[in-house]
Protein backbone atom coordinates (compact mmCIF):
# COMPACT_ATOMS: atom_id res chain seq x y z
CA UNK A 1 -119.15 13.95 -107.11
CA UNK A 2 -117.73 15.85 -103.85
CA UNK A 3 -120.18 16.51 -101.23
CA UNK A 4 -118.94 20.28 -100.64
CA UNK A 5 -121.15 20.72 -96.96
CA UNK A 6 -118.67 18.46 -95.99
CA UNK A 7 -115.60 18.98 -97.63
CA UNK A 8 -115.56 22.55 -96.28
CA UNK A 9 -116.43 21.94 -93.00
CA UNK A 10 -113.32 22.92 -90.36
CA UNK A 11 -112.52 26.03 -92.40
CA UNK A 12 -113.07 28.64 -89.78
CA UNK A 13 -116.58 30.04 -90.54
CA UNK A 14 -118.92 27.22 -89.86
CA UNK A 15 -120.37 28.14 -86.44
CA UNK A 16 -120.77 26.87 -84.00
CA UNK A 17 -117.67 24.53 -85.36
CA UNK A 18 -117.72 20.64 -84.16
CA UNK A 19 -115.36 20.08 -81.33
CA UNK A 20 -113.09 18.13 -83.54
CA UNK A 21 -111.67 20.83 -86.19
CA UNK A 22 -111.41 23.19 -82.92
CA UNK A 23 -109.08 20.28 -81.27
CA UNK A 24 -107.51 19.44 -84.65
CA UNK A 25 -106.10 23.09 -84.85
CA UNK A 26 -105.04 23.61 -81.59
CA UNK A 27 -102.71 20.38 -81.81
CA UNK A 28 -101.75 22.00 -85.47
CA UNK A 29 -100.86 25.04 -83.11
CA UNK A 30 -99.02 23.34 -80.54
CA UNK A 31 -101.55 23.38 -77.87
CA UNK A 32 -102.98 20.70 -76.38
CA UNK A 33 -106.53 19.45 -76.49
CA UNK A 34 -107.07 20.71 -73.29
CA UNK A 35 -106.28 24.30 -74.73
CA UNK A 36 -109.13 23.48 -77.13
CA UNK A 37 -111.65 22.21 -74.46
CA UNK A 38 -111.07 25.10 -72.92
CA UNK A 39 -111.58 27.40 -75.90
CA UNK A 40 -114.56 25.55 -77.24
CA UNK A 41 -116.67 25.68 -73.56
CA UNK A 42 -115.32 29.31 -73.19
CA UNK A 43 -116.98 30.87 -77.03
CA UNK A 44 -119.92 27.66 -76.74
CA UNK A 45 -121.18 29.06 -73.51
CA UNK A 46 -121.18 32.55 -74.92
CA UNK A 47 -123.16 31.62 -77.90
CA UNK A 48 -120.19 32.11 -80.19
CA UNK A 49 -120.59 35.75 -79.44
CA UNK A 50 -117.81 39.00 -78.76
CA UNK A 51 -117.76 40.32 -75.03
CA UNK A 52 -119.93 42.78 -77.21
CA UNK A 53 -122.49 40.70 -78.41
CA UNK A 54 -120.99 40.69 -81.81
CA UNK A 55 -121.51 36.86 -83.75
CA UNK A 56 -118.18 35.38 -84.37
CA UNK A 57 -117.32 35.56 -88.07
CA UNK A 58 -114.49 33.40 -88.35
CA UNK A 59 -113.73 30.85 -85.04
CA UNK A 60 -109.83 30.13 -86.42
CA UNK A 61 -109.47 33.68 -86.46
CA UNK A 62 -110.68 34.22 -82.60
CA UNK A 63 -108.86 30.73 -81.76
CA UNK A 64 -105.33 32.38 -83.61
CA UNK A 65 -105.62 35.21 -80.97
CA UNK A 66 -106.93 33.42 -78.01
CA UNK A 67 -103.63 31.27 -78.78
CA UNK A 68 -101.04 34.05 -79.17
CA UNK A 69 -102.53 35.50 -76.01
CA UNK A 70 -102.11 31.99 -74.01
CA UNK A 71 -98.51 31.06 -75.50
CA UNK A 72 -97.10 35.15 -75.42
CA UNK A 73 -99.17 37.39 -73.16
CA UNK A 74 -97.53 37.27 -69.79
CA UNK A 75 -99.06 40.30 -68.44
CA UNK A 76 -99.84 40.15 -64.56
């Protein structure tokens, strides 16, 4: 029998996610795990929260943008 708690673990909407899946996807991205750390202390010390107090549905979805907005937003 599959144990599905852990067999969908790393999917996105576990929260607060384990270090690991967060690291795991930024090297999938191209990033480096210091991208992640940095990610991962950012949304932990926030409480997995929005700037508007808002609970994170999804953390791949919030790590796809914080990663588009590292790797293509050069604004000033």
């Amino acid at each position: 029998m599959i144990n599905t708690s852990t067999t969908r673990q790393g999917l996105g909407r576990q929260l607060p996610p384990l270090f690991i899946h967060v690291e795991i996807y930024f090297i999938q991205k191209g990033c480096t795990p210091e991208d992640a750390a940095f990610f991962f202390r950012h949304y932990q010390q926030q409480g997995w929260k929005h700037t508007n107090g808002t609970p994170v549905a999804n953390w791949k979805t919030l790590a796809c943008d914080w990663i588009w907005t590292m790797k293509y937003d050069k604004t000033p």
